[in-house]
C-alpha atoms as a PDB file:
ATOM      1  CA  UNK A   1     185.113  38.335 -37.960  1.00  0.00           C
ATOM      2  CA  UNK A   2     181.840  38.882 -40.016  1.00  0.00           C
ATOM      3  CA  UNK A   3     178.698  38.943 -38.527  1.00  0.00           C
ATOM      4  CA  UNK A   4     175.561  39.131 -40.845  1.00  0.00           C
ATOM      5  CA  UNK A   5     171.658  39.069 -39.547  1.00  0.00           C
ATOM      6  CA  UNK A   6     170.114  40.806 -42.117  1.00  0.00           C
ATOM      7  CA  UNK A   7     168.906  37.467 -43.293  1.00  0.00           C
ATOM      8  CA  UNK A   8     169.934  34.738 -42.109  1.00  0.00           C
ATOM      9  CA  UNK A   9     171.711  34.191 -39.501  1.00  0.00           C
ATOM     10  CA  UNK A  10     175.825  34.266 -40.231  1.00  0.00           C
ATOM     11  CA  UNK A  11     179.073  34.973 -38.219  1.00  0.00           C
ATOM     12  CA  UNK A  12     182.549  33.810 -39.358  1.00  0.00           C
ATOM     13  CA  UNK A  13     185.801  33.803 -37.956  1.00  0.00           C
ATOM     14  CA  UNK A  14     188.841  33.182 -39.841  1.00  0.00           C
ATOM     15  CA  UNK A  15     186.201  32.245 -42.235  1.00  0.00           C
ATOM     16  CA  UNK A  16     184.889  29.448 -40.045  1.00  0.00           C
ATOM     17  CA  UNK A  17     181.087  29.385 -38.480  1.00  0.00           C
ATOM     18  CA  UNK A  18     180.989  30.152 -35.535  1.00  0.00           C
ATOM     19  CA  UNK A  19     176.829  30.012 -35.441  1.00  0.00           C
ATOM     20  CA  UNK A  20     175.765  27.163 -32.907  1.00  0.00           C
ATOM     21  CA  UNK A  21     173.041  25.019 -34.413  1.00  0.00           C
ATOM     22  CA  UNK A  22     170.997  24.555 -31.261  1.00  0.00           C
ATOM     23  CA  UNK A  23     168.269  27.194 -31.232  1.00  0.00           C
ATOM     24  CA  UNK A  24     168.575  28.967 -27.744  1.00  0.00           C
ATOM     25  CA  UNK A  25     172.754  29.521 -28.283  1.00  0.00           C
ATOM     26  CA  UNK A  26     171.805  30.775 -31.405  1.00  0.00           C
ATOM     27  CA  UNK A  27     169.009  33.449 -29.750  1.00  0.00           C
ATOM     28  CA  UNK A  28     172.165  34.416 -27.728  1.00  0.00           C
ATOM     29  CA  UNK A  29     175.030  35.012 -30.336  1.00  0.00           C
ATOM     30  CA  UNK A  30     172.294  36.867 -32.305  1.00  0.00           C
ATOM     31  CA  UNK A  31     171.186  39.220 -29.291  1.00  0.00           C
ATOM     32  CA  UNK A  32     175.052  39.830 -28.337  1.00  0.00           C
ATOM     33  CA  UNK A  33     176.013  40.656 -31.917  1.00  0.00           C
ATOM     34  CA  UNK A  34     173.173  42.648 -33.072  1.00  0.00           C
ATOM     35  CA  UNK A  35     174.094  44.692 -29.681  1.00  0.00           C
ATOM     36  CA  UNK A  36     177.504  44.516 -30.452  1.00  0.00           C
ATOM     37  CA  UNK A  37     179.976  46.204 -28.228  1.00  0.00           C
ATOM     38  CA  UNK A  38     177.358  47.304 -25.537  1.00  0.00           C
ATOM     39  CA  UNK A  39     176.960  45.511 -22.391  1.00  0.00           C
ATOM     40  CA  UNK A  40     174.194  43.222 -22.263  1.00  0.00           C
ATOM     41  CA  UNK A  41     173.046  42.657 -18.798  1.00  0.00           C
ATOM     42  CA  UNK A  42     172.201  38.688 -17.560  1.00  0.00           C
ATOM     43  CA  UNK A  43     168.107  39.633 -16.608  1.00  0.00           C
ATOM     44  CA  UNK A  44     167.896  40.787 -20.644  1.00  0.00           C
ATOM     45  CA  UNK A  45     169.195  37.272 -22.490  1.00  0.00           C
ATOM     46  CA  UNK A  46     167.104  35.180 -19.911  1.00  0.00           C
ATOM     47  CA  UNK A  47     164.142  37.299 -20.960  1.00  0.00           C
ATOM     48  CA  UNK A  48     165.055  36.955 -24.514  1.00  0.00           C
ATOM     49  CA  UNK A  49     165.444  32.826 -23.955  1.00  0.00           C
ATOM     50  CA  UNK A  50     162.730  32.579 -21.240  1.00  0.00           C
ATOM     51  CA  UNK A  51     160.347  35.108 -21.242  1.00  0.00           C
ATOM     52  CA  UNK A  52     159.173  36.880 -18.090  1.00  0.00           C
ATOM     53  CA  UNK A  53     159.312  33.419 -16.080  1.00  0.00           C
ATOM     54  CA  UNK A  54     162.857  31.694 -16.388  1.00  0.00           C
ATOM     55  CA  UNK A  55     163.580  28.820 -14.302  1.00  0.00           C
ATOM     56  CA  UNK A  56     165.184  28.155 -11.040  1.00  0.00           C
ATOM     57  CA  UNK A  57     168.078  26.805 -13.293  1.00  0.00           C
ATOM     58  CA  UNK A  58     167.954  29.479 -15.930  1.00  0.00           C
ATOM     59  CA  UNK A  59     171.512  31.430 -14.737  1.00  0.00           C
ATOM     60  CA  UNK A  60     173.572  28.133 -15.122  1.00  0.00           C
ATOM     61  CA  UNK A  61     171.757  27.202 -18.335  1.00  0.00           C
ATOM     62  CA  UNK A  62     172.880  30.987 -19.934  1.00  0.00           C
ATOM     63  CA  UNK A  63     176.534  30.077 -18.011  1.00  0.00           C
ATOM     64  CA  UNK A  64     176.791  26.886 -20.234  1.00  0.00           C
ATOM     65  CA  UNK A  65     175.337  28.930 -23.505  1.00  0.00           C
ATOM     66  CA  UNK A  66     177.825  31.148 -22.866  1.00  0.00           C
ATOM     67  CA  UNK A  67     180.656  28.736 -22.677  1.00  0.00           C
ATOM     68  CA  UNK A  68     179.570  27.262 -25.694  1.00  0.00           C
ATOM     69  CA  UNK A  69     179.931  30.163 -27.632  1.00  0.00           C
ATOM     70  CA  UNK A  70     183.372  30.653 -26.402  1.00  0.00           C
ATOM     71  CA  UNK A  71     184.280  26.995 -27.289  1.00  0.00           C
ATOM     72  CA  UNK A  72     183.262  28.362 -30.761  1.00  0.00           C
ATOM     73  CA  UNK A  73     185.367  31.252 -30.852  1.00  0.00           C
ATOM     74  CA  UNK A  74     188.129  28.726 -29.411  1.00  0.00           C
ATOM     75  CA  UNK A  75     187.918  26.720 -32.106  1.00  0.00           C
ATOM     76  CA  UNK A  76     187.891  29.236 -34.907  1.00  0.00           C
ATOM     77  CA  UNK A  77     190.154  31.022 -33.787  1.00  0.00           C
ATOM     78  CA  UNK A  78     193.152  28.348 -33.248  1.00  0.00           C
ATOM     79  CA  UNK A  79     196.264  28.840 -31.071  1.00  0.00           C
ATOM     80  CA  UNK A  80     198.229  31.032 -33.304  1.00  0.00           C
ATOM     81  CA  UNK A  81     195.415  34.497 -33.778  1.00  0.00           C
ATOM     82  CA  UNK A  82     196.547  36.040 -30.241  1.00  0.00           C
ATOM     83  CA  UNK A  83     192.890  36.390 -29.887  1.00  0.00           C
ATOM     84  CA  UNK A  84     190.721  34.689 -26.866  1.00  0.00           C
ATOM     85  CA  UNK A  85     187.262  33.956 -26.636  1.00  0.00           C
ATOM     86  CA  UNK A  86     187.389  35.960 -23.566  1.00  0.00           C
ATOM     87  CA  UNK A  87     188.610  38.592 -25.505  1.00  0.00           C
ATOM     88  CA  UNK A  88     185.272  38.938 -27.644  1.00  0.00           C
ATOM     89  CA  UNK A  89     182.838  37.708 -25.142  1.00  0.00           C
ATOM     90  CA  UNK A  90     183.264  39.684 -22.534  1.00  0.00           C
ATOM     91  CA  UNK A  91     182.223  39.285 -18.839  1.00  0.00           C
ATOM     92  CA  UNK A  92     180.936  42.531 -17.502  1.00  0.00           C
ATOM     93  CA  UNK A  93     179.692  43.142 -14.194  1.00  0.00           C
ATOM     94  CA  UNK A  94     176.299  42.491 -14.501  1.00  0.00           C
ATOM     95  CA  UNK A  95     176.211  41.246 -18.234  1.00  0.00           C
ATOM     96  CA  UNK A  96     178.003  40.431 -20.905  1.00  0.00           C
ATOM     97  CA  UNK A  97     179.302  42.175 -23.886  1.00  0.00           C
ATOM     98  CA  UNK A  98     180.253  40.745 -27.974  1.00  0.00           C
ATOM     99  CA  UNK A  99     183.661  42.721 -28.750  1.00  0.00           C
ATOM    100  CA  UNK A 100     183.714  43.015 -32.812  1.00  0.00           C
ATOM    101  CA  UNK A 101     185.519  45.223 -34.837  1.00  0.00           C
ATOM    102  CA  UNK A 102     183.384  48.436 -36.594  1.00  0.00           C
ATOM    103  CA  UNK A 103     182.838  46.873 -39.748  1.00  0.00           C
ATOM    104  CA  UNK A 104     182.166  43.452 -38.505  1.00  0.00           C
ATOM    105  CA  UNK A 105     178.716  43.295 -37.916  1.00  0.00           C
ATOM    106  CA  UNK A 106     175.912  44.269 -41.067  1.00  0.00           C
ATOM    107  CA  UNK A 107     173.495  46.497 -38.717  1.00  0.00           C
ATOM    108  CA  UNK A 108     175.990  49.170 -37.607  1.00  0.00           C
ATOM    109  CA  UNK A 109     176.847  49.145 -41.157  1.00  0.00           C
ATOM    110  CA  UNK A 110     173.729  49.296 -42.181  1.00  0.00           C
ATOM    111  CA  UNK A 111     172.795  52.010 -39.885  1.00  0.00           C
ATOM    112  CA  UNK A 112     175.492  54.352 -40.851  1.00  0.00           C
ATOM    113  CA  UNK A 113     174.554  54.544 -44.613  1.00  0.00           C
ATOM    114  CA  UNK A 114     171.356  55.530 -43.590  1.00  0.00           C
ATOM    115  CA  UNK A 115     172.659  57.905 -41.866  1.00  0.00           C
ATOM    116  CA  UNK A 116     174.447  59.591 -44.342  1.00  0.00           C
ATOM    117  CA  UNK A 117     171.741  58.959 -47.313  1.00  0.00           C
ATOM    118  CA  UNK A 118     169.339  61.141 -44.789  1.00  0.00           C
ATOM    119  CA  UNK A 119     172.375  63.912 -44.288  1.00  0.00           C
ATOM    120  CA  UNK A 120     172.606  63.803 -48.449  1.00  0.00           C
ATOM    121  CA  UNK A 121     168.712  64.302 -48.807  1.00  0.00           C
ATOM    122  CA  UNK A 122     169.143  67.451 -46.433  1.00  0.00           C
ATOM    123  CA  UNK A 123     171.732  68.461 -48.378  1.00  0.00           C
ATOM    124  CA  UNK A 124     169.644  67.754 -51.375  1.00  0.00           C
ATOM    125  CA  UNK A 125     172.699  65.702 -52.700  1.00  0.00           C
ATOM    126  CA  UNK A 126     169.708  63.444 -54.474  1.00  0.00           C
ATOM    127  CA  UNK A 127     172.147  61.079 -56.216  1.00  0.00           C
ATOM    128  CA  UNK A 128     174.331  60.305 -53.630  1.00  0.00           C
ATOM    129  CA  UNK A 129     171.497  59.360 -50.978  1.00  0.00           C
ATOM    130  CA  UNK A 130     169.882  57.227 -53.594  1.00  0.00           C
ATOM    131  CA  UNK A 131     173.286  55.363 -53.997  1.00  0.00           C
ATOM    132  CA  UNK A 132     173.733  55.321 -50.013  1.00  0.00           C
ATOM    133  CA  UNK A 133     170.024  54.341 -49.765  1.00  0.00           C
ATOM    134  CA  UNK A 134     170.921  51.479 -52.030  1.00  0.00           C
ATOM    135  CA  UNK A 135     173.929  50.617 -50.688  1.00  0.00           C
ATOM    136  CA  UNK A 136     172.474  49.911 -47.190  1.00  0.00           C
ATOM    137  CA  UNK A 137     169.041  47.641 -48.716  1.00  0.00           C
ATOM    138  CA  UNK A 138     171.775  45.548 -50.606  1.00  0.00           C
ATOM    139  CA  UNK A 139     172.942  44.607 -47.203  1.00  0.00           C
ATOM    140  CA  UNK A 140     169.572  42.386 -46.659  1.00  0.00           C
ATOM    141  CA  UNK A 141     169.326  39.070 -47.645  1.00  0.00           C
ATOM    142  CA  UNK A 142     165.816  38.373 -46.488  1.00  0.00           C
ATOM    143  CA  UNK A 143     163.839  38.681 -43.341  1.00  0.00           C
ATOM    144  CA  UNK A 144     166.361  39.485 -40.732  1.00  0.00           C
ATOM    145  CA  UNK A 145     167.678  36.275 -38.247  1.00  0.00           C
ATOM    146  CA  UNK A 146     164.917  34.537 -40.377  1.00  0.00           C
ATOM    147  CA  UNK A 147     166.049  31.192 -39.194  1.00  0.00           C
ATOM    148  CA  UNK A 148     166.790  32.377 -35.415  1.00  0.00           C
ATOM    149  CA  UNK A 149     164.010  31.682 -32.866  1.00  0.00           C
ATOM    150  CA  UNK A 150     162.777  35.128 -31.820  1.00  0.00           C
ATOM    151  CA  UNK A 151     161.693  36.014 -28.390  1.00  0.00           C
ATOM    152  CA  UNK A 152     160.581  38.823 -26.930  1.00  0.00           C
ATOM    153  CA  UNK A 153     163.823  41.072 -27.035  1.00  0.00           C
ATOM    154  CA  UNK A 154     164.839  39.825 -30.287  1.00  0.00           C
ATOM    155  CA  UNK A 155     161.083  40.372 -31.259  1.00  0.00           C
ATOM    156  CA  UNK A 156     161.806  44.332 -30.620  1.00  0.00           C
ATOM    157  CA  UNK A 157     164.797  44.150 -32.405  1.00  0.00           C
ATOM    158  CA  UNK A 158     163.919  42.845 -35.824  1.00  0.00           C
ATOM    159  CA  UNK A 159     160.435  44.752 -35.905  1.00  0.00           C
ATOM    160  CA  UNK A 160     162.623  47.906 -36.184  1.00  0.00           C
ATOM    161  CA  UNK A 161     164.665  46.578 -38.262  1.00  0.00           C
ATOM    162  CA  UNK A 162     162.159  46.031 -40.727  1.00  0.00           C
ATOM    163  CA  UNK A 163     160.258  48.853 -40.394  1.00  0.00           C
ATOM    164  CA  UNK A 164     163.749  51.264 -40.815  1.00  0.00           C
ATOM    165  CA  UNK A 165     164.205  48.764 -44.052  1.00  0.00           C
ATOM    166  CA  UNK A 166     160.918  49.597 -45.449  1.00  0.00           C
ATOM    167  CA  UNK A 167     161.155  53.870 -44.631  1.00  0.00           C
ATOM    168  CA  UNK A 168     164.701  53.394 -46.387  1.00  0.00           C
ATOM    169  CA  UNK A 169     162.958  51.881 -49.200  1.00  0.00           C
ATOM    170  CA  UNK A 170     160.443  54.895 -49.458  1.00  0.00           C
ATOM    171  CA  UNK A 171     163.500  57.535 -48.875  1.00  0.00           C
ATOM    172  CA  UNK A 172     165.534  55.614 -51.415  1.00  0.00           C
ATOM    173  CA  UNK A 173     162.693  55.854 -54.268  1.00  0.00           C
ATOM    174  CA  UNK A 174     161.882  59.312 -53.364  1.00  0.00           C
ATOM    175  CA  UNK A 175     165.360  60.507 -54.725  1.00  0.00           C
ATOM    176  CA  UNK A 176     164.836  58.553 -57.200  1.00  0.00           C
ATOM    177  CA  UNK A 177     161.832  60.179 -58.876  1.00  0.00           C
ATOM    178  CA  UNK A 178     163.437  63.725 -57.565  1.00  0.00           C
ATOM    179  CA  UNK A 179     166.186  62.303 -60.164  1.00  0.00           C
ATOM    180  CA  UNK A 180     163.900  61.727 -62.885  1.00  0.00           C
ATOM    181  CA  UNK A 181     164.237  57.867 -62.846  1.00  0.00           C
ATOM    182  CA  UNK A 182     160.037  57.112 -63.043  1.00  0.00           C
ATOM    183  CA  UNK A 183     160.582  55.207 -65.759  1.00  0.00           C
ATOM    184  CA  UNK A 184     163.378  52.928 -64.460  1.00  0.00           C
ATOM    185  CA  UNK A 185     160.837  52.550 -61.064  1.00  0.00           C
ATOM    186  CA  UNK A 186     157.644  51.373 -62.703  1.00  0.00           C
ATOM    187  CA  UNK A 187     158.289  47.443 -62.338  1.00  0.00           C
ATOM    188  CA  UNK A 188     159.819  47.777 -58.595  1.00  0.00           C
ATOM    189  CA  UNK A 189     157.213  50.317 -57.542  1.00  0.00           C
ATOM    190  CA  UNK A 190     154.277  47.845 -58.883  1.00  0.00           C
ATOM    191  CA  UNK A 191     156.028  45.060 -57.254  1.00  0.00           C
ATOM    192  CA  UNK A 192     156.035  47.255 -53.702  1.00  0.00           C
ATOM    193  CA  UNK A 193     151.991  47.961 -53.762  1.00  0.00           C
ATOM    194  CA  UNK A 194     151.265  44.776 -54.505  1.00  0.00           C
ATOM    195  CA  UNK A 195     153.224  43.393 -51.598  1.00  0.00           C
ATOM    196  CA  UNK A 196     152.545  46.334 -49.172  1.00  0.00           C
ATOM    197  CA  UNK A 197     148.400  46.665 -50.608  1.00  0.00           C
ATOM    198  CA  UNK A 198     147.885  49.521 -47.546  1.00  0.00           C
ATOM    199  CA  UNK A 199     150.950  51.371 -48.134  1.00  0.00           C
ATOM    200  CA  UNK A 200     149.653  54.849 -48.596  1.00  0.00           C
ATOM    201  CA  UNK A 201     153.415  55.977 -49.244  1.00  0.00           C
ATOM    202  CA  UNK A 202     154.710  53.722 -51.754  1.00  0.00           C
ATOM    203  CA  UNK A 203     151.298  53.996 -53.633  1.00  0.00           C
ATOM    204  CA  UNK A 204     152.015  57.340 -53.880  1.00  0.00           C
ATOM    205  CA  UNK A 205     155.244  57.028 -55.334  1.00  0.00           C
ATOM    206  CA  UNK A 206     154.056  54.610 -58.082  1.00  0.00           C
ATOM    207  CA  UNK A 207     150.670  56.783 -58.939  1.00  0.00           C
ATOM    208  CA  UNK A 208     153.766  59.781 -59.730  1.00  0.00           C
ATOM    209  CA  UNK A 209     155.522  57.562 -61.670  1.00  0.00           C
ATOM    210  CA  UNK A 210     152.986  55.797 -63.846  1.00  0.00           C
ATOM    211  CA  UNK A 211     151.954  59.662 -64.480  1.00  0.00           C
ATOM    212  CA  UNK A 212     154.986  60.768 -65.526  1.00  0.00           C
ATOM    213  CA  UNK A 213     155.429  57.570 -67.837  1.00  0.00           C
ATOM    214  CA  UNK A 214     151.944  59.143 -69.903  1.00  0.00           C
ATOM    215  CA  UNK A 215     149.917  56.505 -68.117  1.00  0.00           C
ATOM    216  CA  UNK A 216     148.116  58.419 -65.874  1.00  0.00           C
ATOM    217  CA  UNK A 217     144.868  56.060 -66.218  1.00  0.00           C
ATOM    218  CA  UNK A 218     146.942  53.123 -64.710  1.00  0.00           C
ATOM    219  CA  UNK A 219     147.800  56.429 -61.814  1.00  0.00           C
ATOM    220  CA  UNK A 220     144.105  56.608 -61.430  1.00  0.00           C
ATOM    221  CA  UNK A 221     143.731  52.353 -61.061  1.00  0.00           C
ATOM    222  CA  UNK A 222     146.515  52.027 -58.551  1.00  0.00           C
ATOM    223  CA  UNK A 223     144.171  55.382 -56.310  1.00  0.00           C
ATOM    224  CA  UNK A 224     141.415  53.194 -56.870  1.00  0.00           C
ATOM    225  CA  UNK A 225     142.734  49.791 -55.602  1.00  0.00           C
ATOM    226  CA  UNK A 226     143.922  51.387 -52.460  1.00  0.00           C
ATOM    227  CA  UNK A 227     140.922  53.129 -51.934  1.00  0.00           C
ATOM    228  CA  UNK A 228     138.930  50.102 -52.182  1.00  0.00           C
ATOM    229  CA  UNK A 229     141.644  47.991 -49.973  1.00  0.00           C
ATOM    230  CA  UNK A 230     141.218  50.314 -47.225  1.00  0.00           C
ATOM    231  CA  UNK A 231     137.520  50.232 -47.183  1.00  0.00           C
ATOM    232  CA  UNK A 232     137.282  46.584 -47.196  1.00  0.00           C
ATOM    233  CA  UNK A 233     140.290  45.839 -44.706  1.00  0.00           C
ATOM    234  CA  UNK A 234     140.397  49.108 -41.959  1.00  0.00           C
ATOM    235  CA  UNK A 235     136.992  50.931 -42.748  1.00  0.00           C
ATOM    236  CA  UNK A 236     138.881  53.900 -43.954  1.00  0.00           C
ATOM    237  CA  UNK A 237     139.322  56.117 -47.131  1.00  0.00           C
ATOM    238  CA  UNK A 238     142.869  57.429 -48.441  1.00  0.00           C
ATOM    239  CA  UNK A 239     144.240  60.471 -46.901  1.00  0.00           C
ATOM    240  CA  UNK A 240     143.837  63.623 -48.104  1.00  0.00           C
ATOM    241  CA  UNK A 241     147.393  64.146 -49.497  1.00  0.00           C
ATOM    242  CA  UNK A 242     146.858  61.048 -51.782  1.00  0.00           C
ATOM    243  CA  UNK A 243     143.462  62.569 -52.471  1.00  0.00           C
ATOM    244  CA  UNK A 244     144.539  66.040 -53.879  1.00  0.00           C
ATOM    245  CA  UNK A 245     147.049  63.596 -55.777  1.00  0.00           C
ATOM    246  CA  UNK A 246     144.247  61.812 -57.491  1.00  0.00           C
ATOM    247  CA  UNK A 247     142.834  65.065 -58.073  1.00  0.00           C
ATOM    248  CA  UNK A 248     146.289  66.397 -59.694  1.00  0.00           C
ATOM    249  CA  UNK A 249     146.066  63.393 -62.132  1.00  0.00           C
ATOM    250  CA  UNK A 250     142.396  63.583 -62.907  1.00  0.00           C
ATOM    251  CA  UNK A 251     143.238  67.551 -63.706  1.00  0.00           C
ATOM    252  CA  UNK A 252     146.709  66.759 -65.128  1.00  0.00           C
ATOM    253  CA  UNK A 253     148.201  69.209 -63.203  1.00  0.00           C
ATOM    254  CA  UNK A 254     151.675  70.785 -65.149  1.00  0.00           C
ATOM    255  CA  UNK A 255     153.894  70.522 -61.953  1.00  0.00           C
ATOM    256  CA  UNK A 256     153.289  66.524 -61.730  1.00  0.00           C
ATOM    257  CA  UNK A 257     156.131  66.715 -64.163  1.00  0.00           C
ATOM    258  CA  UNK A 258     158.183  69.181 -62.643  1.00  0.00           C
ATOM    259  CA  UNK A 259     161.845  67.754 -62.743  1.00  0.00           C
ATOM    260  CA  UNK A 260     163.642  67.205 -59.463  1.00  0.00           C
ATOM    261  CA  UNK A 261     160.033  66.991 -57.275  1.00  0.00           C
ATOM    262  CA  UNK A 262     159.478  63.695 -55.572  1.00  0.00           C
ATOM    263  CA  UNK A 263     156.101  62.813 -54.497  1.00  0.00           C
ATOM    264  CA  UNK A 264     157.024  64.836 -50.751  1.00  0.00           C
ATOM    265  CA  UNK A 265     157.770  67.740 -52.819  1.00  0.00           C
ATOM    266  CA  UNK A 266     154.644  67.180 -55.255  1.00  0.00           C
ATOM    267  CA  UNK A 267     152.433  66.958 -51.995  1.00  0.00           C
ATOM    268  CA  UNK A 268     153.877  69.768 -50.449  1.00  0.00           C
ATOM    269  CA  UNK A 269     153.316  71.644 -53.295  1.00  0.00           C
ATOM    270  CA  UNK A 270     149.797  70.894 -53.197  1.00  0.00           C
ATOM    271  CA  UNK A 271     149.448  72.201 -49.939  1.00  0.00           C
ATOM    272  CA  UNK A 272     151.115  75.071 -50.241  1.00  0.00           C
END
C-alpha cells in the first residue's frame, strides 16, 4: 500500500488505484488516510462531506461511501493477498479507522523527518538537518490533495500542512547558510520572496545571503521592497530584527560573515 497526499491525491495497492473518482469518496479515503490508523468517528466525515447541516440521509450515504472504498480494496487486492478490505477499513465503535502500514502513507513520513531535522538543529548537527529538512520537502509534489474537494475538516488539515511545509523550508535554509552555502541559495531564496512578498523570514535569509555573496546593495533592495510591500498591503513597517539587519548591512558589520551563523544566530547576535 502507498498512500501519497502531498500533492495530488494517490493510494496504490498491489500497485493498483485504489482512489475513487467521484469527489465525496475521494474527501473520505483522503480524511481516513491522512488520519491513518486513528479512529475517525462517523459525526467528523459527515462534517467533512456536509458541513454543519448533513441530511436526513447523510449516515446511509457515508455507509455506501464506505462500501465503495472497500469494493476498491476488494478489487486490488484479489483473492490470493490474505488481506480484506475489512482488514484496512476498519469499523470502530463509533467511527471508522484506515489500517496502513508505518511507511505507507507520505505525512507520517513526512512528519518524522521533521522531527529529527529539528532534534539535529538542537544538536547543532547542521548538515544532517539540512539533509533531513530536504528529505521531507522532496516528499511534496504540489499543493497537498490539490485535486480533492476540501471541506471543512480537510480544510484544517492541509492549512497545517502547508504552513509546517513552509517553517521547514525556513529551518531547512537556515542550516544552510549556518553551513556556508549563501552562494548555492541565492536563486531559490530570490525565487521564495518573490512568491512569499510579506515573508519577513525568508527575506531575511536572502538579505544574509546576497551580503555574504559581496552584493550587499541588492541586501539593501530586497529591505526596501519589503518595506514598501508592507506599507502598501498591511499598513505596517518591518520589524525591528530585520531593521537592525538593514542597519548591519548599511554598516557592514564583520560578524554578517561569521561562518556557521544563520540569520537566527546573526539576529540574536544583534540583540545580544
Amino acid at each position: 500500500m502507498d498512500i501519497w497526499l502531498l500533492g495530488p491525491l494517490t493510494a496504490e495497492v498491489r500497485g493498483r488505484s485504489i482512489v475513487p473518482t467521484a469527489a465525496k469518496p475521494r474527501q473520505i479515503l483522503a480524511l481516513l488516510a491522512i488520519h491513518a490508523n486513528r479512529v475517525l468517528p462517523v459525526g467528523t466525515l459527515m462534517e467533512e462531506i456536509w458541513g454543519s447541516e448533513p441530511p436526513q440521509s447523510a449516515l446511509a450515504t457515508l455507509h455506501t461511501y464506505i462500501l465503495q472504498l472497500r469494493r476498491q480494496l476488494t478489487a486490488a487486492y484479489g483473492a490470493d493477498a490474505g488481506v480484506s478490505a475489512k482488514d484496512v477499513l476498519v469499523t470502530q465503535y463509533g467511527g471508522y479507522c484506515w489500517q496502513a502500514p508505518t511507511d505507507a502513507v507520505d505525512v507520517p513520513r513526512y512528519e518524522r523527518l521533521v522531527a529529527a531535522g529539528r532534534v539535529a538543529t538542537g544538536e547543532d548537527r547542521q548538515e544532517r538537518a539540512s539533509a533531513y529538512f530536504r528529505e521531507a520537502l522532496a516528499l511534496w509534489r504540489g499543493s497537498a490533495l490539490v485535486d480533492v474537494r476540501i471541506g471543512p475538516v480537510l480544510s484544517i488539515e492541509v492549512a497545517r500542512l502547508e504552513e509546517s511545509r513552509l517553517g521547514v523550508l525556513e529551518r531547512c535554509l537556515e542550516a544552510d547558510l549556518r553551513l556556508g552555502r549563501h552562494a548555492e541559495l541565492l536563486t531559490e531564496l530570490i525565487e521564495l520572496t518573490g512568491r512569499h512578498p510579506l515573508h519577513e523570514g525568508l527575506h531575511a535569509q536572502c538579505m544574509t545571503a546576497l551580503y555574504r555573496a559581496g552584493r550587499s546593495w541588492q541586501a539593501l533592495d530586497v529591505y526596501q521592497r519589503l518595506r514598501r510591500r508592507l506599507a502598501e498591503e498591511l499598513g505596517l513597517s518591518p520589524s525591528p530584527r530585520l531593521q537592525r539587519l538593514q542597519q548591519a548591512v548599511l554598516s557592514a558589520e564583520p560578524w554578517l560573515d561569521v561562518p556557521g551563523c544563520g540569520e537566527d544566530a546573526l539576529l540574536d547576535r544583534m540583540i545580544g
